[in-house]
PDB file of N, CA and C in Angstrom:
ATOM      1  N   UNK A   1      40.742 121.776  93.676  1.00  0.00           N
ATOM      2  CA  UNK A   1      40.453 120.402  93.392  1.00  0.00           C
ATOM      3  C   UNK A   1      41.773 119.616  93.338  1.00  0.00           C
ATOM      4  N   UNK A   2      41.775 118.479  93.994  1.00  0.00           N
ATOM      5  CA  UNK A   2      43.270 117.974  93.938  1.00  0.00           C
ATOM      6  C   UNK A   2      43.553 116.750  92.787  1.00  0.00           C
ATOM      7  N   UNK A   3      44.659 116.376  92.898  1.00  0.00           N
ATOM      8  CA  UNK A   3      44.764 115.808  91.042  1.00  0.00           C
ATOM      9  C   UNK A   3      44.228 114.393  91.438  1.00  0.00           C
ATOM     10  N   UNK A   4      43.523 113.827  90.194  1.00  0.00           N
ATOM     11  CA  UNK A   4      43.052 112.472  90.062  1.00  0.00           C
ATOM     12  C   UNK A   4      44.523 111.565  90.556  1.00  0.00           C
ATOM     13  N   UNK A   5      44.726 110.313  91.145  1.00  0.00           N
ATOM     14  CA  UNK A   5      45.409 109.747  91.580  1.00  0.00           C
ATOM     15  C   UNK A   5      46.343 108.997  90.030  1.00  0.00           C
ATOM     16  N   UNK A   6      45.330 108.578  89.062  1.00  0.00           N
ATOM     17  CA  UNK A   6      45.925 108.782  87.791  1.00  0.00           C
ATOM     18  C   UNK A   6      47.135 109.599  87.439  1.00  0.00           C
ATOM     19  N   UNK A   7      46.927 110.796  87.548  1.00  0.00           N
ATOM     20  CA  UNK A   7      47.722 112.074  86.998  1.00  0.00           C
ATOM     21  C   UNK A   7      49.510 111.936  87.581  1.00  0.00           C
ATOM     22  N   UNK A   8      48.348 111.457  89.251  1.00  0.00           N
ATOM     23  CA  UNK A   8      50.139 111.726  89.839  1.00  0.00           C
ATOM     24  C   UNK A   8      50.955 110.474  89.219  1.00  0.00           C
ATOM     25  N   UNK A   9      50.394 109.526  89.235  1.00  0.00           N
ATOM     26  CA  UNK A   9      50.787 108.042  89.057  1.00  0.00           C
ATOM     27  C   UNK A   9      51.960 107.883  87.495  1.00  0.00           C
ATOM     28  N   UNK A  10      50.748 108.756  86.398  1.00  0.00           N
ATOM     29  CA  UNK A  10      51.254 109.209  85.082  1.00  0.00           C
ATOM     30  C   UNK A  10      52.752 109.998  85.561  1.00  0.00           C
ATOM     31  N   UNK A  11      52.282 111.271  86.032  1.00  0.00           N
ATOM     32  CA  UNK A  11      53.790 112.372  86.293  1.00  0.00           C
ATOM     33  C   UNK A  11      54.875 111.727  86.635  1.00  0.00           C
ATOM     34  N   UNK A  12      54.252 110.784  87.843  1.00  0.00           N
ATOM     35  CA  UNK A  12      55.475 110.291  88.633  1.00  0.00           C
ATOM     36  C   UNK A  12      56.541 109.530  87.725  1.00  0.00           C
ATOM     37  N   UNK A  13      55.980 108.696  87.310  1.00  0.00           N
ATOM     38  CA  UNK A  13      56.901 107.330  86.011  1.00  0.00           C
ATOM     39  C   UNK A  13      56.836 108.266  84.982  1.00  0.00           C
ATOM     40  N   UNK A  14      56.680 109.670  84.452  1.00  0.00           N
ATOM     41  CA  UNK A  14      57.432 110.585  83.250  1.00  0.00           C
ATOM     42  C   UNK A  14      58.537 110.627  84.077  1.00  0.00           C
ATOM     43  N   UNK A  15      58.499 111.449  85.358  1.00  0.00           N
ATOM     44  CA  UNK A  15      59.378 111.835  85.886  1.00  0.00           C
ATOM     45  C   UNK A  15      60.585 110.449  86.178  1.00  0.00           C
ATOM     46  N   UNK A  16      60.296 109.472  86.755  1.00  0.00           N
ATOM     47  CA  UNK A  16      61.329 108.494  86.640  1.00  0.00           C
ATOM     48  C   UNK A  16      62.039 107.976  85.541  1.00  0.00           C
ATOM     49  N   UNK A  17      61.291 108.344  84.259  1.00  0.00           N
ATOM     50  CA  UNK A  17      61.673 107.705  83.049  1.00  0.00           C
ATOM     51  C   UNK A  17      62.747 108.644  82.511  1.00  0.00           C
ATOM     52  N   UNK A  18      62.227 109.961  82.415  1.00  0.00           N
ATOM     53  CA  UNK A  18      63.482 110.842  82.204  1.00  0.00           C
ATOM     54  C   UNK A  18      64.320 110.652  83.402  1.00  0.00           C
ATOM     55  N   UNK A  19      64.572 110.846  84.448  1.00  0.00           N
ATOM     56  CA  UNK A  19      65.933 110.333  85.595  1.00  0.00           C
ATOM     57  C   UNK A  19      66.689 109.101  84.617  1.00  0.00           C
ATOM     58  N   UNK A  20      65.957 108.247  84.318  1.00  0.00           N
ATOM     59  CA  UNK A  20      66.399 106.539  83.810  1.00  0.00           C
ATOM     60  C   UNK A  20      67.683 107.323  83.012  1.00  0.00           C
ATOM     61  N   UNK A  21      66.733 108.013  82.464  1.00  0.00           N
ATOM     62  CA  UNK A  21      67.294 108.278  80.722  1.00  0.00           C
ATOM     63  C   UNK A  21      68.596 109.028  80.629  1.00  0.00           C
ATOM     64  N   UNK A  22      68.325 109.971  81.821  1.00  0.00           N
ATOM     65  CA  UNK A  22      69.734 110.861  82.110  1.00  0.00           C
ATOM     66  C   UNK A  22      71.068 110.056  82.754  1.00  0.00           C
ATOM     67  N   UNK A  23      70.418 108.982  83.305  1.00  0.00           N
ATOM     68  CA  UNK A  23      71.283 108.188  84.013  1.00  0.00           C
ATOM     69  C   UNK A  23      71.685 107.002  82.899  1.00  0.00           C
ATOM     70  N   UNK A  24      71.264 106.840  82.354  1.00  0.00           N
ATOM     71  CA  UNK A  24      71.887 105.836  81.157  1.00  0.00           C
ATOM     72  C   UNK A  24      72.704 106.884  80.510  1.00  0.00           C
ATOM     73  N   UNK A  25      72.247 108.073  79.882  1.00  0.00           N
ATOM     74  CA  UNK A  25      73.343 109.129  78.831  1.00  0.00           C
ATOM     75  C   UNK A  25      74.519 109.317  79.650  1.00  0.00           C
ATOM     76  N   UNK A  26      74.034 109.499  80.976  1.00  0.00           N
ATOM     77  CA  UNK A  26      75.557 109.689  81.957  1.00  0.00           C
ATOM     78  C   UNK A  26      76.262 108.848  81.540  1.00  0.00           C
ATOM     79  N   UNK A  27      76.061 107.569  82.385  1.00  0.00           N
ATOM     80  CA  UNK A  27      76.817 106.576  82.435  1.00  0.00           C
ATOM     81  C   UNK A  27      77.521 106.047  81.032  1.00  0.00           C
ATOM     82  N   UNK A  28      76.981 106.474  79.674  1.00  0.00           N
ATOM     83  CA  UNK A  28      77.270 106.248  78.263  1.00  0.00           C
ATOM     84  C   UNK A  28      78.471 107.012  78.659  1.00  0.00           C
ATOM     85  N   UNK A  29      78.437 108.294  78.783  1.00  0.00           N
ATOM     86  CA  UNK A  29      79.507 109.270  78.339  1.00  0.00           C
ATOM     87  C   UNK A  29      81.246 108.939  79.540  1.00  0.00           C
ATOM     88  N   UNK A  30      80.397 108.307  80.521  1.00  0.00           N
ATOM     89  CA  UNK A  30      81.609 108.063  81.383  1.00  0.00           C
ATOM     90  C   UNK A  30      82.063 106.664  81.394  1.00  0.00           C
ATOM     91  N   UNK A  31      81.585 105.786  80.623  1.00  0.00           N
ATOM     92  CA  UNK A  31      82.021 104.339  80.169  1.00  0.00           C
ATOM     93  C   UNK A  31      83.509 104.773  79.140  1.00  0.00           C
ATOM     94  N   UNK A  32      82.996 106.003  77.897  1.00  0.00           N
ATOM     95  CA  UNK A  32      83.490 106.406  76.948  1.00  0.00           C
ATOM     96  C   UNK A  32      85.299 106.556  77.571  1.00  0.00           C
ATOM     97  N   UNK A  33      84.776 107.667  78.641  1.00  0.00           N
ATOM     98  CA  UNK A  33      86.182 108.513  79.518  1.00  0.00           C
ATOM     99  C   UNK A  33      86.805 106.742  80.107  1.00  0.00           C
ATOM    100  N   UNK A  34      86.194 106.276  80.420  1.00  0.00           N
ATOM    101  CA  UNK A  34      87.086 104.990  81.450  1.00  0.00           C
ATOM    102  C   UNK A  34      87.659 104.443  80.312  1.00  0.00           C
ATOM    103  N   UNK A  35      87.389 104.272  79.418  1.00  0.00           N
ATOM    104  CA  UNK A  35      88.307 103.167  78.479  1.00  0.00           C
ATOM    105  C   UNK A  35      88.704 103.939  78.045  1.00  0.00           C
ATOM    106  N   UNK A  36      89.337 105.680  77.637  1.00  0.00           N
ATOM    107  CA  UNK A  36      90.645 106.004  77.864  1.00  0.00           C
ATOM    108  C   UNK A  36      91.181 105.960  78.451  1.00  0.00           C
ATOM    109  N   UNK A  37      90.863 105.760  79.726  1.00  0.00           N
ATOM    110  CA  UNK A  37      91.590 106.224  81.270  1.00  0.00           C
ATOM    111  C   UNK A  37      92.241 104.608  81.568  1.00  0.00           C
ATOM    112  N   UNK A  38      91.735 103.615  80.675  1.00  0.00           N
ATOM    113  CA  UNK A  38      91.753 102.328  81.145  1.00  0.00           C
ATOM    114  C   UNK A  38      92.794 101.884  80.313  1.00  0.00           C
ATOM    115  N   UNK A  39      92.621 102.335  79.034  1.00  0.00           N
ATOM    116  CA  UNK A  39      94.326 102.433  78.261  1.00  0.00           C
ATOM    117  C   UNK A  39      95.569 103.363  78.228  1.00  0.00           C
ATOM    118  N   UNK A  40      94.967 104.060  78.998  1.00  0.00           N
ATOM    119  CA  UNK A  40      96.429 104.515  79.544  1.00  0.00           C
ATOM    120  C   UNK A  40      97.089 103.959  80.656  1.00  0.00           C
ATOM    121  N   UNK A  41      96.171 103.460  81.364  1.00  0.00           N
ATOM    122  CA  UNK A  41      96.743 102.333  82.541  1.00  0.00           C
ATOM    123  C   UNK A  41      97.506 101.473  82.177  1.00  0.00           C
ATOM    124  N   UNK A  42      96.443 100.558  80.954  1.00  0.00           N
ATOM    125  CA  UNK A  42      97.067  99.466  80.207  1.00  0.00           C
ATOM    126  C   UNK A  42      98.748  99.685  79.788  1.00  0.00           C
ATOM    127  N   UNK A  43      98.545 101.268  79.437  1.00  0.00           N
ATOM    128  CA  UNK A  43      99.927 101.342  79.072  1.00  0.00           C
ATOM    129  C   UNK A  43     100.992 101.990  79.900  1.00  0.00           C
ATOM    130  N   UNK A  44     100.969 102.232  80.889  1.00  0.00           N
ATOM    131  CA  UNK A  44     101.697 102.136  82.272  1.00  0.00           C
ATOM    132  C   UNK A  44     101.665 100.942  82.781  1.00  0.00           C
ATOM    133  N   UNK A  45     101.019 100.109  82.889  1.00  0.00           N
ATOM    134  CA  UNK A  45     101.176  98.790  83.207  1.00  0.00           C
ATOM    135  C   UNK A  45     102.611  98.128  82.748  1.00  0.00           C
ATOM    136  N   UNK A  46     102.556  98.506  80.968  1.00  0.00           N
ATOM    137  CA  UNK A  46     103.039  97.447  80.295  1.00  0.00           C
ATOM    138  C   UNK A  46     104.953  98.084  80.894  1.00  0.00           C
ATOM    139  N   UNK A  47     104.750  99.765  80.197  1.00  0.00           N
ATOM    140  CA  UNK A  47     106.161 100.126  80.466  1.00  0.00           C
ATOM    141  C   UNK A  47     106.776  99.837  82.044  1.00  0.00           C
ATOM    142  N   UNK A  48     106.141 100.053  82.720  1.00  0.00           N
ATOM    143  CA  UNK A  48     106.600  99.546  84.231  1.00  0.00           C
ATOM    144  C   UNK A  48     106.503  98.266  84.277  1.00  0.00           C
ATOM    145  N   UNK A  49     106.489  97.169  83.798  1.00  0.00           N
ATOM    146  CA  UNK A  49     106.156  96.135  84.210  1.00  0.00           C
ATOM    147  C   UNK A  49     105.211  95.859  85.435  1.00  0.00           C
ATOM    148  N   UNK A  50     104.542  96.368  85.683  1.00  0.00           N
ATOM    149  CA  UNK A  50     103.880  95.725  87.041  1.00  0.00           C
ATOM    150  C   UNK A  50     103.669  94.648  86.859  1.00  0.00           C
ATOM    151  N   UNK A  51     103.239  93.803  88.109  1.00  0.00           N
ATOM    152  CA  UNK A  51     102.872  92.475  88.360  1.00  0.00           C
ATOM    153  C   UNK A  51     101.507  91.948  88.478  1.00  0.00           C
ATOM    154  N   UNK A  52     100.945  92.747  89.532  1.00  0.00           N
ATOM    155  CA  UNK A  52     100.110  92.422  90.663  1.00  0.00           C
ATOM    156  C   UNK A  52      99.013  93.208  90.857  1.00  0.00           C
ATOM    157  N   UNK A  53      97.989  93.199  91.244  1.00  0.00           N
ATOM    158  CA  UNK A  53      97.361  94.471  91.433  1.00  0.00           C
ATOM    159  C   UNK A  53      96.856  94.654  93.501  1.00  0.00           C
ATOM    160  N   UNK A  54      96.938  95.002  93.927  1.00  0.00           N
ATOM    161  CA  UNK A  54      97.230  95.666  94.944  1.00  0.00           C
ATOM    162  C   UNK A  54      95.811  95.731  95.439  1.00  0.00           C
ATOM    163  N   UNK A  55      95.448  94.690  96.233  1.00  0.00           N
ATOM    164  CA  UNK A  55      93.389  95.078  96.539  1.00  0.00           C
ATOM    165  C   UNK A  55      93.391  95.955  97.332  1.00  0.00           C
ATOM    166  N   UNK A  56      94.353  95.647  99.012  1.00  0.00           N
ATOM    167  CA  UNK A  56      93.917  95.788 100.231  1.00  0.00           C
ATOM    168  C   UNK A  56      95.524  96.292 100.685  1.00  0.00           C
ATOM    169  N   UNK A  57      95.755  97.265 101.612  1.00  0.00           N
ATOM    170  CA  UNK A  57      96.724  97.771 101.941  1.00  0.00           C
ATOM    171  C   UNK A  57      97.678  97.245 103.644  1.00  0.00           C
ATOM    172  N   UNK A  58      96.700  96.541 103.809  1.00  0.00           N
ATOM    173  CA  UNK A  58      96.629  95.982 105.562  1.00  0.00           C
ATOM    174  C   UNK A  58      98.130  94.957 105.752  1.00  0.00           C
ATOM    175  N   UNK A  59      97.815  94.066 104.847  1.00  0.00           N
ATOM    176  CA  UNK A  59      98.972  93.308 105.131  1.00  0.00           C
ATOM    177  C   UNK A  59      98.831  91.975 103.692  1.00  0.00           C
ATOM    178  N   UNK A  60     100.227  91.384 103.571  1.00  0.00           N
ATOM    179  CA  UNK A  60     100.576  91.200 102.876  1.00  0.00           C
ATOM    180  C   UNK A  60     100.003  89.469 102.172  1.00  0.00           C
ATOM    181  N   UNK A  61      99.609  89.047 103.312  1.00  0.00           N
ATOM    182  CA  UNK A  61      97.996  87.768 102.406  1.00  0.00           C
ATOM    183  C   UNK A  61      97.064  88.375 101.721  1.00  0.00           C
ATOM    184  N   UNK A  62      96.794  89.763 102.151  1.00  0.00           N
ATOM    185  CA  UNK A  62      95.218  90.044 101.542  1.00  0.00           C
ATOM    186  C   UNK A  62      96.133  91.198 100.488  1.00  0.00           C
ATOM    187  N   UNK A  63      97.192  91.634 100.073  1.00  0.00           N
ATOM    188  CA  UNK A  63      97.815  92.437  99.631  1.00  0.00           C
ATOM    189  C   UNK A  63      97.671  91.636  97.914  1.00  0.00           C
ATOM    190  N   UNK A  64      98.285  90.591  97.978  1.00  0.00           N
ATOM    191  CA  UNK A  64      98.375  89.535  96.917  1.00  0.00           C
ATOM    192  C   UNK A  64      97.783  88.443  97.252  1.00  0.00           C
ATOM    193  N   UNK A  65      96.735  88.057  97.080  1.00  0.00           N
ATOM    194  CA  UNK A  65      96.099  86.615  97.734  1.00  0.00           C
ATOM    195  C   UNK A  65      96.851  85.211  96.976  1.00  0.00           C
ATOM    196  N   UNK A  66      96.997  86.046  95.521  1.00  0.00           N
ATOM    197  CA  UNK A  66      97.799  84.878  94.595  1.00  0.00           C
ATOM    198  C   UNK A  66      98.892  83.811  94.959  1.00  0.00           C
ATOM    199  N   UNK A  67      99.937  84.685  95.783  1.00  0.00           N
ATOM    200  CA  UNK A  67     100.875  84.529  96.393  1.00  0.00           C
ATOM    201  C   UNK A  67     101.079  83.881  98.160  1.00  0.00           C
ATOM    202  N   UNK A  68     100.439  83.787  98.244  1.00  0.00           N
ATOM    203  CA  UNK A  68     100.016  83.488  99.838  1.00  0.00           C
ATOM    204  C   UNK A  68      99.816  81.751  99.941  1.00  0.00           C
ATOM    205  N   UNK A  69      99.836  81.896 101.247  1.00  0.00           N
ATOM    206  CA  UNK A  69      99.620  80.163 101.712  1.00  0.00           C
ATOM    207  C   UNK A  69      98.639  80.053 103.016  1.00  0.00           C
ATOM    208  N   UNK A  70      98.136  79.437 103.298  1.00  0.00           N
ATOM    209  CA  UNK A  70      97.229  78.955 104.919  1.00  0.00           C
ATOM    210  C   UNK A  70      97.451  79.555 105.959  1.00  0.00           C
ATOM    211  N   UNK A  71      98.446  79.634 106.388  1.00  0.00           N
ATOM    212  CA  UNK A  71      98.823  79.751 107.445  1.00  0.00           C
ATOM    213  C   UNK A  71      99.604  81.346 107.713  1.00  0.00           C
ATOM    214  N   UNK A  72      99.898  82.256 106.394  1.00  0.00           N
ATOM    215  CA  UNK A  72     100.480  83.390 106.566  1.00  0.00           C
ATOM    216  C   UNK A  72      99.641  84.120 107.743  1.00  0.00           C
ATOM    217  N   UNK A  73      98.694  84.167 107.644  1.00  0.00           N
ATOM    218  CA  UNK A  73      97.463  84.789 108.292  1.00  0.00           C
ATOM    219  C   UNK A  73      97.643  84.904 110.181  1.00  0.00           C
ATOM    220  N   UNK A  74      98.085  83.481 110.049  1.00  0.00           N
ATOM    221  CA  UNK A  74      98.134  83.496 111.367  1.00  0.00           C
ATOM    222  C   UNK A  74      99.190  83.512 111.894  1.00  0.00           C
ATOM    223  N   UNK A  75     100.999  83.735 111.146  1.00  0.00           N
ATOM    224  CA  UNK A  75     101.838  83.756 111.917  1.00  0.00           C
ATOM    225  C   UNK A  75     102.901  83.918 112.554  1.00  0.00           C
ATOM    226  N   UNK A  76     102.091  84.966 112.576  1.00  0.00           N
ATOM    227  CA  UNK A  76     102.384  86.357 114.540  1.00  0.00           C
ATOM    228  C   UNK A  76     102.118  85.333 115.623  1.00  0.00           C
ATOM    229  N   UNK A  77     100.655  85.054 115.526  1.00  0.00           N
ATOM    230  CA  UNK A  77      99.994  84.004 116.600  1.00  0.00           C
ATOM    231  C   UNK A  77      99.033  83.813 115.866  1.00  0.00           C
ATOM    232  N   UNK A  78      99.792  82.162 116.309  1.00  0.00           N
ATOM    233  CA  UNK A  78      98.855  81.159 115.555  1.00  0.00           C
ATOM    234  C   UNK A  78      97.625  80.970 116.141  1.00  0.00           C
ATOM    235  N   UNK A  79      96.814  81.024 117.039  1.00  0.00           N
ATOM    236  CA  UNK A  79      95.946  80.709 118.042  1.00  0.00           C
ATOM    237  C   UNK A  79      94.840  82.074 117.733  1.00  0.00           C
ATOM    238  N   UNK A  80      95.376  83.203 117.440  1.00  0.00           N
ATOM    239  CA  UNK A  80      94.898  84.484 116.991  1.00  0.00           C
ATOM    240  C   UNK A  80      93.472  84.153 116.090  1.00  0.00           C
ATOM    241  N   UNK A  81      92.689  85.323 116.329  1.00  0.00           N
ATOM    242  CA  UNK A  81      91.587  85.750 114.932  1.00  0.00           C
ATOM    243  C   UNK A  81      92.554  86.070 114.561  1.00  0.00           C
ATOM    244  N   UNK A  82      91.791  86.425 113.070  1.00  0.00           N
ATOM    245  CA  UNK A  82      91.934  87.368 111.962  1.00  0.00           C
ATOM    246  C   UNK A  82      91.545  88.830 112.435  1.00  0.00           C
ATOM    247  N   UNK A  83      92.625  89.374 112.513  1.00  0.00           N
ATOM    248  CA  UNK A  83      92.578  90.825 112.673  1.00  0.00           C
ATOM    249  C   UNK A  83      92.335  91.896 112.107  1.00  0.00           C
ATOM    250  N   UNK A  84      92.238  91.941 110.576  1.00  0.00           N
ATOM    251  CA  UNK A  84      92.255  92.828 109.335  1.00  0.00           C
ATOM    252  C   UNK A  84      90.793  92.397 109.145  1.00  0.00           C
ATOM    253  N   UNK A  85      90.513  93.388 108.680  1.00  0.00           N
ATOM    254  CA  UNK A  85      89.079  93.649 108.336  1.00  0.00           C
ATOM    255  C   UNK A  85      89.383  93.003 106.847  1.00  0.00           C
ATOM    256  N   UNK A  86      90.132  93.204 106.165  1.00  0.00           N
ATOM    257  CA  UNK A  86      89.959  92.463 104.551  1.00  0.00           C
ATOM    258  C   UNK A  86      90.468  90.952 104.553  1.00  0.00           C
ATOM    259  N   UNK A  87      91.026  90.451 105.208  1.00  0.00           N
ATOM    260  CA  UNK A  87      90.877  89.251 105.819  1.00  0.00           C
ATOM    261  C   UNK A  87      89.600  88.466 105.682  1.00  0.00           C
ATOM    262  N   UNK A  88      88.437  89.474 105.999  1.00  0.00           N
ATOM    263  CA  UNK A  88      87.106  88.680 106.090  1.00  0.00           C
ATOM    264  C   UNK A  88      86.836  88.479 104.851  1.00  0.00           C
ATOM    265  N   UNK A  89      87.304  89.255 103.841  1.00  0.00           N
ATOM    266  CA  UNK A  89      86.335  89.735 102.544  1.00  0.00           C
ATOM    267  C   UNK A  89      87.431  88.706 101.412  1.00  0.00           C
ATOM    268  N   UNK A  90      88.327  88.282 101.923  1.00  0.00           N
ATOM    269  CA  UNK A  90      89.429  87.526 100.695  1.00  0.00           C
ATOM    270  C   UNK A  90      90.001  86.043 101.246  1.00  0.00           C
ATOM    271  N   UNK A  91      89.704  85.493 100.952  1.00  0.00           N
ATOM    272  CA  UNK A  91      89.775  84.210 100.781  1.00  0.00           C
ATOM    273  C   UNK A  91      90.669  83.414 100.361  1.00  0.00           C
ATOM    274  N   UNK A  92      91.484  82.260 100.470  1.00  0.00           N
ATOM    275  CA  UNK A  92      92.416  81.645  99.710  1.00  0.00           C
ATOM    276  C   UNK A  92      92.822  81.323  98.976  1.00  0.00           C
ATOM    277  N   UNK A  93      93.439  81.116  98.213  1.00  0.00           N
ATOM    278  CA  UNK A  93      93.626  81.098  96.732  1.00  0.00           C
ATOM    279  C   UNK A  93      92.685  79.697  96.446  1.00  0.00           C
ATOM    280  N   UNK A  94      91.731  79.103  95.841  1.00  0.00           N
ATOM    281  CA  UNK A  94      91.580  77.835  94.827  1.00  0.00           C
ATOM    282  C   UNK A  94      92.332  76.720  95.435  1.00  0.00           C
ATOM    283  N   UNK A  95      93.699  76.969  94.975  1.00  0.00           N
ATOM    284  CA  UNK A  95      94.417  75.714  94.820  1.00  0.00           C
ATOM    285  C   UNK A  95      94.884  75.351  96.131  1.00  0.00           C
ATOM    286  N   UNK A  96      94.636  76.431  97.403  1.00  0.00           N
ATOM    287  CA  UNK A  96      94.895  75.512  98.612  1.00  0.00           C
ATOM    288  C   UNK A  96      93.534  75.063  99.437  1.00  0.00           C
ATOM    289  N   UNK A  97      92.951  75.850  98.794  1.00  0.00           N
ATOM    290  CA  UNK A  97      91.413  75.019  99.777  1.00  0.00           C
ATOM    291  C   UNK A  97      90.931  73.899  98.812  1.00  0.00           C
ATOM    292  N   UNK A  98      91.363  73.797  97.445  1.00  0.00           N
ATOM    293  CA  UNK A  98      90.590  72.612  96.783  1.00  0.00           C
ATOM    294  C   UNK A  98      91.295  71.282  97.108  1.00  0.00           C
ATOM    295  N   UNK A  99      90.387  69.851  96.737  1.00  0.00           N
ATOM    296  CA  UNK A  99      90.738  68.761  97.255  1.00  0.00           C
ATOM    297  C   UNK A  99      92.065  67.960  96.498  1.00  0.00           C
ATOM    298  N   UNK A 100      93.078  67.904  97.117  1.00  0.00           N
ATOM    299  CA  UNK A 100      94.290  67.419  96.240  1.00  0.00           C
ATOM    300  C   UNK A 100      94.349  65.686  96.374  1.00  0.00           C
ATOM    301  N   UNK A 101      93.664  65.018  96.907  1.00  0.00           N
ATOM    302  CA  UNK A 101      93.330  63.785  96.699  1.00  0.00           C
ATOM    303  C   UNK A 101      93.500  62.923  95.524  1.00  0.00           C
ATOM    304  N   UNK A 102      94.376  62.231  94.832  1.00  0.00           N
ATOM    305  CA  UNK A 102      94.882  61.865  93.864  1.00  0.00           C
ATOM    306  C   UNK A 102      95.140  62.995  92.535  1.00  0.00           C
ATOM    307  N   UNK A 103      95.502  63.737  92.752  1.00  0.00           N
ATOM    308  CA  UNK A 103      96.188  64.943  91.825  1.00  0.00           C
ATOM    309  C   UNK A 103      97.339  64.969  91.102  1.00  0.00           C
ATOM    310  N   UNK A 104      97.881  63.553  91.729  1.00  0.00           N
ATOM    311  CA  UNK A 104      99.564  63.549  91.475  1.00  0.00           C
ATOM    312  C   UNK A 104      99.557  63.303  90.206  1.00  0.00           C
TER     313      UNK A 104
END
């Protein structure tokens, strides 16, 4: 006799609910590990001084976007695409695409 459509319906969402559950305790216990792992960074950060944090390895607009201007992008050749794949994904800083129209 095969199971009432009920039964499976019931099993199925036990069965997803415990997955949920294991996957929340996971993720508890490895939140725990990152914010050690995240202050020890903090504190390599501080003794090295770093600056910057480093997104994209390609080239040096999408390296530091902070630091960059309009036109770095293009000039090898100006007339050029964008060649770097992270290029697509990072964008200009704010303060050169926003409107400077009486700002002074």
């Amino acid at each position: 006799m095969a199971p009432r459509n009920s039964a499976l319906y019931l099993g199925g969402t036990a069965g997803l609910l415990a997955l949920l559950a294991g996957l929340l305790t996971g993720s508890g216990l490895a939140v725990a590990d990152a914010r050690d792992e995240l202050s020890r960074n903090a504190r390599l950060v501080r003794e090295l001084e770093l600056t910057d944090l480093c997104i994209f390895t390609e080239a040096a607009y999408t390296r530091h976007p902070a630091v960059t201007d309009l036109a770095t992008a293009f000039q090898d050749a100006p007339a050029s695409f964008e060649h770097f794949p992270s290029g697509a994904l990072v964008g200009p800083p704010a303060h050169l695409t926003g409107n400077h129209v009486g700002s002074h």
